[in-house]
Protein backbone atom coordinates (compact mmCIF):
# COMPACT_ATOMS: atom_id res chain seq x y z
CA UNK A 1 0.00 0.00 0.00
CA UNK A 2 0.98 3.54 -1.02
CA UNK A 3 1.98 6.19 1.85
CA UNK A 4 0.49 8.89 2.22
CA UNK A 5 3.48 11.24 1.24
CA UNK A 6 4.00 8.36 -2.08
CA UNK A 7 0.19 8.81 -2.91
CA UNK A 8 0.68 12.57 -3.54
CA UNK A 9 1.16 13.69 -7.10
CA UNK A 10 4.50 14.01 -8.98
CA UNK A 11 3.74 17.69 -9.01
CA UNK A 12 3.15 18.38 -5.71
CA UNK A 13 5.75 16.33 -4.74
CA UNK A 14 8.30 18.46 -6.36
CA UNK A 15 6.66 21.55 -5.58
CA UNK A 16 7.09 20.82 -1.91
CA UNK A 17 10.76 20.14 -2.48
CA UNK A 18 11.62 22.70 -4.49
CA UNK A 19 9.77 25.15 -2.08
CA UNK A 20 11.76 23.44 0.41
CA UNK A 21 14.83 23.78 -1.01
CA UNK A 22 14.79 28.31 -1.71
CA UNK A 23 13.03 28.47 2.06
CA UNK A 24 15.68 26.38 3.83
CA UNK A 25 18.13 29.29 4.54
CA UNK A 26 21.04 27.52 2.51
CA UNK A 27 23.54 29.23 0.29
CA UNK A 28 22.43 29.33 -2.75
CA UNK A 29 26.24 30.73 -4.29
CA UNK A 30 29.53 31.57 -3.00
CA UNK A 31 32.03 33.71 -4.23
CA UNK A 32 36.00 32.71 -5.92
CA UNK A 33 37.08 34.38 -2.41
CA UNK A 34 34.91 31.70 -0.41
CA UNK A 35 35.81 29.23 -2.17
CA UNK A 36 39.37 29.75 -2.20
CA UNK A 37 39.65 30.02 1.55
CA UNK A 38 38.43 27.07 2.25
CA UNK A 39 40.50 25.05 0.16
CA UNK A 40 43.56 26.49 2.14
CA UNK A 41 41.33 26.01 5.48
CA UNK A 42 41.02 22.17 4.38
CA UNK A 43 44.05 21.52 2.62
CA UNK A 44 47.16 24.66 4.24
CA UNK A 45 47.89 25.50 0.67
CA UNK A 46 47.80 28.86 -0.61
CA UNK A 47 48.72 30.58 -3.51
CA UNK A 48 50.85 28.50 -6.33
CA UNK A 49 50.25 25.56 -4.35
CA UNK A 50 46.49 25.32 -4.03
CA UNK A 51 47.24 23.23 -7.44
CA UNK A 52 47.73 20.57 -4.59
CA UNK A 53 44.00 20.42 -3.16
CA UNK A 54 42.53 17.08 -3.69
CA UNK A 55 39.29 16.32 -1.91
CA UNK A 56 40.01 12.60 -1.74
CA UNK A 57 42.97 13.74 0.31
CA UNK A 58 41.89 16.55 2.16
CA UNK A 59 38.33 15.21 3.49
CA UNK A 60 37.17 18.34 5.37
CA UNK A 61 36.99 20.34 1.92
CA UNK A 62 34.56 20.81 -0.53
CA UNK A 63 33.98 18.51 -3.20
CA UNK A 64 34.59 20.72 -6.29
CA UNK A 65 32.54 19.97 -10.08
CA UNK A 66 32.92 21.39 -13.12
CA UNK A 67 30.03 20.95 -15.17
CA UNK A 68 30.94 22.59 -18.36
CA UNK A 69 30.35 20.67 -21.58
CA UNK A 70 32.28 18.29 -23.22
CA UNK A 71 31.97 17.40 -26.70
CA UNK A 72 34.21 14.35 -26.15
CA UNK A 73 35.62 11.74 -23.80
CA UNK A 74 38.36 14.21 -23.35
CA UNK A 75 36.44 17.87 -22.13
CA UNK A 76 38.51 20.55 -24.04
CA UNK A 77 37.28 23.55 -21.54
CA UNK A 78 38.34 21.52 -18.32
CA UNK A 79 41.58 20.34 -19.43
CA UNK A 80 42.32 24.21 -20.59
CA UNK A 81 41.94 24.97 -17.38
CA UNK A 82 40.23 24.36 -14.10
CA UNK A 83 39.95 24.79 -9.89
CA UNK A 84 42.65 22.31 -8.30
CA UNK A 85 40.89 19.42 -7.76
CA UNK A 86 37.55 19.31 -9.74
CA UNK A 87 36.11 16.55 -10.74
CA UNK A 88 34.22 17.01 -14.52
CA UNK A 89 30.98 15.72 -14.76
CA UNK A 90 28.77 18.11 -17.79
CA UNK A 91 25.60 19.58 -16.39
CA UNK A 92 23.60 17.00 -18.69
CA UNK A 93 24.63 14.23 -16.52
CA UNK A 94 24.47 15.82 -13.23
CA UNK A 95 21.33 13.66 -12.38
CA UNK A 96 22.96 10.26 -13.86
CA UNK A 97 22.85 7.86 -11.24
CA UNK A 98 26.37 6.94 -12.38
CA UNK A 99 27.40 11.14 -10.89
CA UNK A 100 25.19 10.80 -7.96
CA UNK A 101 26.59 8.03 -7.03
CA UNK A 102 30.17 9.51 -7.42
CA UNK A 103 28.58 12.55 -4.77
CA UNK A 104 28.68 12.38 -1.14
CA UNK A 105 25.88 14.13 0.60
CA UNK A 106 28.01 14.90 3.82
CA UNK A 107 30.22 16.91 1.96
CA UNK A 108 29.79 20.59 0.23
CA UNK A 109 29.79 20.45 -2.91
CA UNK A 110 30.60 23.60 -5.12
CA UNK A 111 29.41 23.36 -8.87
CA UNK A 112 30.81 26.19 -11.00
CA UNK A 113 30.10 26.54 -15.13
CA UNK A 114 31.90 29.04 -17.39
CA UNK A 115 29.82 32.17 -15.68
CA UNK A 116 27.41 30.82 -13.15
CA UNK A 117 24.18 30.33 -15.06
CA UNK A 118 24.43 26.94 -16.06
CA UNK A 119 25.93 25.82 -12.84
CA UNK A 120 23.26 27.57 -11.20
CA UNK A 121 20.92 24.58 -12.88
CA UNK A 122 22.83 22.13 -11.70
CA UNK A 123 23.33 22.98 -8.08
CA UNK A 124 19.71 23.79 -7.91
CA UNK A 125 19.19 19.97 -9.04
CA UNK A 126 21.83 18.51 -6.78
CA UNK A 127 20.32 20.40 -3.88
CA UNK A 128 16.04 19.53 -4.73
CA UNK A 129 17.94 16.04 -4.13
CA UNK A 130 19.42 16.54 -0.48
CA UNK A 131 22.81 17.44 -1.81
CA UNK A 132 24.57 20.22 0.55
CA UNK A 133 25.26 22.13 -3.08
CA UNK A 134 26.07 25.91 -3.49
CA UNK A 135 26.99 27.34 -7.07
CA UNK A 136 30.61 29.32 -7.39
CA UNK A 137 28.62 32.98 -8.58
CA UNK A 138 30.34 33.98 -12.22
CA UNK A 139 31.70 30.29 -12.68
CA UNK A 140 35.56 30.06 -13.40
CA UNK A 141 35.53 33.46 -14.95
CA UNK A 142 35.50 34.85 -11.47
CA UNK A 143 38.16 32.51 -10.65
CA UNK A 144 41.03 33.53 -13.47
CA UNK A 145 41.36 35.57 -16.24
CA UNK A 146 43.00 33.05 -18.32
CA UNK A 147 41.73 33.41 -21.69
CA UNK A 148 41.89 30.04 -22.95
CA UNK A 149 40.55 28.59 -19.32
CA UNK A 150 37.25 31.41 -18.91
CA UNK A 151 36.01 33.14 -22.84
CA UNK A 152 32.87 33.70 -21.72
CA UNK A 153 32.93 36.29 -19.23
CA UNK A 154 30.69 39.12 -18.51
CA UNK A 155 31.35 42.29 -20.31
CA UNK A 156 28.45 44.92 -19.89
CA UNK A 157 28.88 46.81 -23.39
CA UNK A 158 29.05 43.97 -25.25
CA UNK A 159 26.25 41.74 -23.46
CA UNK A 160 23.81 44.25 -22.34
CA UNK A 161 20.85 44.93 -24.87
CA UNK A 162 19.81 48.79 -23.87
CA UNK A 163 22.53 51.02 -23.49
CA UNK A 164 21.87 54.11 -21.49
CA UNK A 165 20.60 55.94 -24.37
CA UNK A 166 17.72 53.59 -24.54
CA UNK A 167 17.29 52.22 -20.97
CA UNK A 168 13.69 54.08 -21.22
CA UNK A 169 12.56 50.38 -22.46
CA UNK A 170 13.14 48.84 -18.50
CA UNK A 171 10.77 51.29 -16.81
CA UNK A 172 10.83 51.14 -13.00
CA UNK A 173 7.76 51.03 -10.19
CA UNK A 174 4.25 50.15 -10.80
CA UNK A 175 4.58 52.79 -13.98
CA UNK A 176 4.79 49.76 -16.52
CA UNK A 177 3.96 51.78 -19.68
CA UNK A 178 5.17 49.69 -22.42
CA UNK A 179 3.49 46.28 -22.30
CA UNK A 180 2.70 45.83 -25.72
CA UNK A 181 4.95 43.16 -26.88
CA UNK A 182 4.52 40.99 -23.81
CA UNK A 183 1.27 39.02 -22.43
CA UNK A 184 -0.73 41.41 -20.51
CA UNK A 185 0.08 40.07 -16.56
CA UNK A 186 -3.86 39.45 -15.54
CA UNK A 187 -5.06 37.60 -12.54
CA UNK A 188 -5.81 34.73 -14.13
CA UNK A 189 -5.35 31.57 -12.60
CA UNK A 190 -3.87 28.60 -14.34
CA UNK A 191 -4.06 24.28 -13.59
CA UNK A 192 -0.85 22.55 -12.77
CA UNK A 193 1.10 20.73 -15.21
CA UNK A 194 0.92 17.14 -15.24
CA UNK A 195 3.98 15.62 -13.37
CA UNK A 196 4.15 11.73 -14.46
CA UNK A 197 6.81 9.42 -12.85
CA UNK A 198 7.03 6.67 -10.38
CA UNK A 199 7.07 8.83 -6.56
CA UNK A 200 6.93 5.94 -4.30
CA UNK A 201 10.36 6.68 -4.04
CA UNK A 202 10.03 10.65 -4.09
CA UNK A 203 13.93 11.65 -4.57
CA UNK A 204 14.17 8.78 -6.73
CA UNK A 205 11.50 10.28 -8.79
CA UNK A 206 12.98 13.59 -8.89
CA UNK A 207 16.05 11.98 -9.68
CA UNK A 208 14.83 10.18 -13.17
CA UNK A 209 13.10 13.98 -14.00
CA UNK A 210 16.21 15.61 -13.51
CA UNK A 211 18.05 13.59 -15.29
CA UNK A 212 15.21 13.52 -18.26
CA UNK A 213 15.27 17.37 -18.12
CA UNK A 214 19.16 17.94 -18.16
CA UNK A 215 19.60 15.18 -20.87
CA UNK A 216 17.15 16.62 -22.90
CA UNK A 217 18.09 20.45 -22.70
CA UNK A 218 20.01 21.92 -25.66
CA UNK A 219 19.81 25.30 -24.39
CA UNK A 220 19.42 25.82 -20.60
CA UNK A 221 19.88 29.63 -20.82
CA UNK A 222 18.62 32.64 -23.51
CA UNK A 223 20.59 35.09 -24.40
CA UNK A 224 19.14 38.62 -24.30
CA UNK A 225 19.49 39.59 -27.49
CA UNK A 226 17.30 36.15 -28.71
CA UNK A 227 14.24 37.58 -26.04
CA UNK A 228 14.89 40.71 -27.86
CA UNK A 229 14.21 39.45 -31.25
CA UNK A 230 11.15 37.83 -29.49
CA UNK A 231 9.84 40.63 -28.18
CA UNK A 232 10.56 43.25 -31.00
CA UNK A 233 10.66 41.73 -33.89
CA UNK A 234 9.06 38.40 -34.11
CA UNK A 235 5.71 39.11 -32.05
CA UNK A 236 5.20 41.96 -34.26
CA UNK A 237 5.09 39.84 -37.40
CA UNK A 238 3.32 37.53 -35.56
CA UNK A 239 0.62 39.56 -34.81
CA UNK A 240 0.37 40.73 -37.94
CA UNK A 241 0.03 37.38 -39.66
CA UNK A 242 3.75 37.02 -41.00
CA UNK A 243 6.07 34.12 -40.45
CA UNK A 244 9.93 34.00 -40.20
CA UNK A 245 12.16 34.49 -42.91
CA UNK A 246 11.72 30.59 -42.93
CA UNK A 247 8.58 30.52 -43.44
CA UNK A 248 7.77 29.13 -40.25
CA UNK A 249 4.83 30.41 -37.81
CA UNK A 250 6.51 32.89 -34.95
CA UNK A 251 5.58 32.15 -31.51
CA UNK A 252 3.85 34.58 -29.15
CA UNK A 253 5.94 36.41 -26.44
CA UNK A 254 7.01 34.36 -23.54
CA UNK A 255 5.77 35.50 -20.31
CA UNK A 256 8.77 37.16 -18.47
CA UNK A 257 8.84 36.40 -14.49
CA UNK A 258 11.39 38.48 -12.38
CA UNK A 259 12.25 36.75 -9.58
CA UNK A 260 14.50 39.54 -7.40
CA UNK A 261 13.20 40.72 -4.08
CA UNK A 262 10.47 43.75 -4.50
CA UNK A 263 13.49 46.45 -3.95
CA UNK A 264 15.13 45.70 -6.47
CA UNK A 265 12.06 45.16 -8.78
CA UNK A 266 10.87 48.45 -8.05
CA UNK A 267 14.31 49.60 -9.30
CA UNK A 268 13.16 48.87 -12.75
CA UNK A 269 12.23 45.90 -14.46
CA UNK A 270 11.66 44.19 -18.11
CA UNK A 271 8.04 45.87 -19.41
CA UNK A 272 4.87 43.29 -18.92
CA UNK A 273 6.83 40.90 -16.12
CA UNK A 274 5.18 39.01 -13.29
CA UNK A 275 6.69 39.51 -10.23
CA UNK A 276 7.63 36.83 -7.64
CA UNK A 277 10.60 36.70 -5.09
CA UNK A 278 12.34 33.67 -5.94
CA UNK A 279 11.87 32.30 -2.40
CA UNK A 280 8.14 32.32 -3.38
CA UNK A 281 7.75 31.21 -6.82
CA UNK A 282 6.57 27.21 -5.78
CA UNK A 283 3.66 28.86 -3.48
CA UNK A 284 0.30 27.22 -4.75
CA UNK A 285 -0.76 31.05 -5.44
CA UNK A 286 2.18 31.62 -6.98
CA UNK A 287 2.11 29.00 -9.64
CA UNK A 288 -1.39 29.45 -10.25
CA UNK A 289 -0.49 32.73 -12.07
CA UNK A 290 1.93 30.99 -14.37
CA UNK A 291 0.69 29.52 -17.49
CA UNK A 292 1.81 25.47 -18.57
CA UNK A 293 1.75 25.84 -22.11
CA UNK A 294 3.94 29.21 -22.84
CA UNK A 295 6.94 29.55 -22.45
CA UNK A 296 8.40 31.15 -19.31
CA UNK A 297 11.85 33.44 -19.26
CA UNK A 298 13.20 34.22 -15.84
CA UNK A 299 15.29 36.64 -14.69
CA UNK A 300 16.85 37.38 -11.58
CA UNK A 301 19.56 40.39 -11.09
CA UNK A 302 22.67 38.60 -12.67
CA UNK A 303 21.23 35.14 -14.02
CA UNK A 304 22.39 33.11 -10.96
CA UNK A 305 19.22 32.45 -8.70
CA UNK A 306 17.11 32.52 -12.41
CA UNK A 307 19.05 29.99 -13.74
CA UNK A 308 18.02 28.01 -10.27
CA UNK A 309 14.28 28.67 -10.42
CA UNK A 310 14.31 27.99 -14.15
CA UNK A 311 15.34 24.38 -13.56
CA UNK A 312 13.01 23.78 -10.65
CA UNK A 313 10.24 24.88 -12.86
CA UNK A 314 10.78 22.76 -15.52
CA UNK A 315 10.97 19.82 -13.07
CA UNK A 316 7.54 20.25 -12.73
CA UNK A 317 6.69 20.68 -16.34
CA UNK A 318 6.74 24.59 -17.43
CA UNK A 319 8.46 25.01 -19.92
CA UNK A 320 11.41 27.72 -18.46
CA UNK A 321 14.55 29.33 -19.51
CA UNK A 322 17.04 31.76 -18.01
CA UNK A 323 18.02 34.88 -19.20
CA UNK A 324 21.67 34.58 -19.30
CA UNK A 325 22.84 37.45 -16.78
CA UNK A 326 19.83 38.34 -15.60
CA UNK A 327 18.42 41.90 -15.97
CA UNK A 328 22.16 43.23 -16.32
CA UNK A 329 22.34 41.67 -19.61
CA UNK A 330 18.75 44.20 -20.52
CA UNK A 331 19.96 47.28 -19.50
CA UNK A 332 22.59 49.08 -18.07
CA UNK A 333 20.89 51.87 -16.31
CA UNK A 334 18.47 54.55 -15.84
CA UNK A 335 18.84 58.01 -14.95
CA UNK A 336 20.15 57.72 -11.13
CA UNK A 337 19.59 54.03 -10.57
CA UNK A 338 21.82 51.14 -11.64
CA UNK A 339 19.52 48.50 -12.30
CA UNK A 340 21.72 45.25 -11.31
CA UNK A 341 24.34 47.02 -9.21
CA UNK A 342 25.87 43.65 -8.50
CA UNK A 343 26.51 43.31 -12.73
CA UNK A 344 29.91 41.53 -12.66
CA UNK A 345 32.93 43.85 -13.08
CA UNK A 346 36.47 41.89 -13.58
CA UNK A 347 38.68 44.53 -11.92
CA UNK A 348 36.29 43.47 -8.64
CA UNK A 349 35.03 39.81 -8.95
CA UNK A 350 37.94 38.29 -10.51
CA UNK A 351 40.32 36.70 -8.00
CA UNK A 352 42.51 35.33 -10.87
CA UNK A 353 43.29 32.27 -8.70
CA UNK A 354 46.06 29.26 -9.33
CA UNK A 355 43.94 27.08 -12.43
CA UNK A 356 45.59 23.98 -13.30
CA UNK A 357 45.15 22.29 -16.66
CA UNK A 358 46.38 19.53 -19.26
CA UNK A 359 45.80 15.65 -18.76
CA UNK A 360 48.26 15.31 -15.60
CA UNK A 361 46.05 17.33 -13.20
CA UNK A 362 42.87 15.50 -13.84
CA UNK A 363 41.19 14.38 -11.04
CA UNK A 364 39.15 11.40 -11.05
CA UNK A 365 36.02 10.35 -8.65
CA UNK A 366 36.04 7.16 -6.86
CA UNK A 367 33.67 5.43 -5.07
């Protein structure tokens, strides 16, 4: 006979968890600074010879995993360069039971990607499943400014849609004027998805949609200029009965959810976007706002707790992405107000710690 907690539905079984999970008062993210002090507190290296650390060896440290994506048996970014000690594992198998298996859950584990958003995915799945999990904010590009080791990093003129010139398009405070190219946000209230899976085992369960999610996923964030072209370009054609230069039919603007606190929505924000704290985005009420069959894009104020939220959601069957960076990849600022003040600047949240690389320093997991 079923339990009572195995006879509730998939859905509600991971909206427990993952409302669980953002209310427990955990760390979502830790800084290069963080991390790198507690490799010397584990391990008595510093500087050159952090290259040393090895969490096998050093048992009190974290357990460090780079999830960036390998093409190959042999992961080009990783052995280019990477944090002493990290184990590889790419952020499509996180939730293989072959890398949970591989993953102690007395031990802190510290997932990092090229900038933070993707690893933000996979620490938020590692930690819906019990694992003590924090995300390294700005991935290894707050870590070194190697080149070869961290391409992808943050640079505001480049990766930021509205310059100042043009920041009028993020308006700020209840003043939303410009809604026309996103769903109108209306009180309506929406059913659940449809979670299917076997929950007699629950984390079990949310283990096999995990890994069905991450396996799947092609594209786990969007980058702001693609929600641009969304919002500007092909829901005007749309509406007007075009298609793409394809020839295909355009979708309908996604439904944008910001998901920073309410100072720092009232800052400014994207024109037409729900607003829910991140802590309170798997509340019944909340959810009920949120449509199952269009396309959600979250933001947060860098990309970091959106890209976590994004992959709880589509755990329980939205269909989510991140914006990569968050609202500092929209705009820059508006008159008087920066509106992501913690935007990453290198000068500040680059360390430029010890990386090792090439096939010598790989570290492998054993269980």
């Amino acid at each position: 006979m079923k339990t009572e907690r195995a006879a509730k539905s998939g859905f509600e079984v991971c909206r427990l968890a993952a409302d669980a999970y953002l209310n427990s008062g955990r760390l979502l993210d830790i800084c290069a600074r963080e991390l790198y002090d507690s490799l010397v507190e584990a391990s008595g290296y510093s500087g050159d010879d952090i290259k040393y650390y090895n969490p096998q060896r050093y048992t009190s440290g974290p357990i460090i995993v780079d999830v960036r994506t390998s093409d190959s048996e042999m992961p080009d970014m990783y052995y280019a360069g990477h944090i002493p000690g990290a184990w590889h594992f790419p952020w499509q198998e996180i939730a293989r039971p072959k890398t949970l298996e591989c993953l102690p859950k007395g031990r802190r584990i510290v997932v990092y990607s090229g900038n933070g958003q993707t690893g933000g995915q996979a620490a938020a799945v590692l930690g819906l499943l019990g694992y003590d999990a924090v995300n390294l904010k700005w991935g290894i590009s707050a870590w070194t400014r190697d080149a070869d080791a961290a391409p992808g990093r943050y640079e505001k003129v480049r990766d930021t849609v509205w310059q100042e010139g043009s920041a009028y398009r993020t308006v700020t405070g209840d003043n939303s004027i410009f809604r026309v190219h996103s769903p109108a946000v209306t009180e309506a209230i929406y059913p659940f998805p449809s979670v299917t899976g076997d929950f007699d085992d629950e984390m079990a369960g949310m283990a096999a949609l995990a890994d069905a999610y991450l396996s799947s996923c092609r594209a786990p964030n969007l980058a702001p200029p693609e929600l641009y072209r969304r919002l500007y370009f092909d829901v005007d054609s749309a509406v007007s009965g075009q298609s793409s230069e394809k020839g295909h039919p355009l979708e309908t603007a996604p439904l944008l959810l910001d998901v920073r606190e309410q100072e720092a929505y009232r800052r400014g924000f994207i024109p037409g976007s729900l607003h829910t704290a991140w802590n309170d985005v798997f509340k019944e009420r909340s959810l009920s706002r949120l449509p199952p069959d269009s396309q959600i894009v979250v933001y947060s104020s860098t990309g970091h707790k959106g890209a976590q939220v994004t992959a709880l959601l589509n755990l329980l069957g939205y269909r989510a992405a991140n914006l990569k960076w968050g609202i500092a990849g929209w705009s820059l600022a508006l008159p008087g107000a920066e509106i992501a003040p913690g935007r990453y600047v290198e000068a500040k949240d680059c360390m430029d710690y010890r990386i090792v690389s090439g096939f010598d320093a790989f570290v492998k997991c054993t269980t």
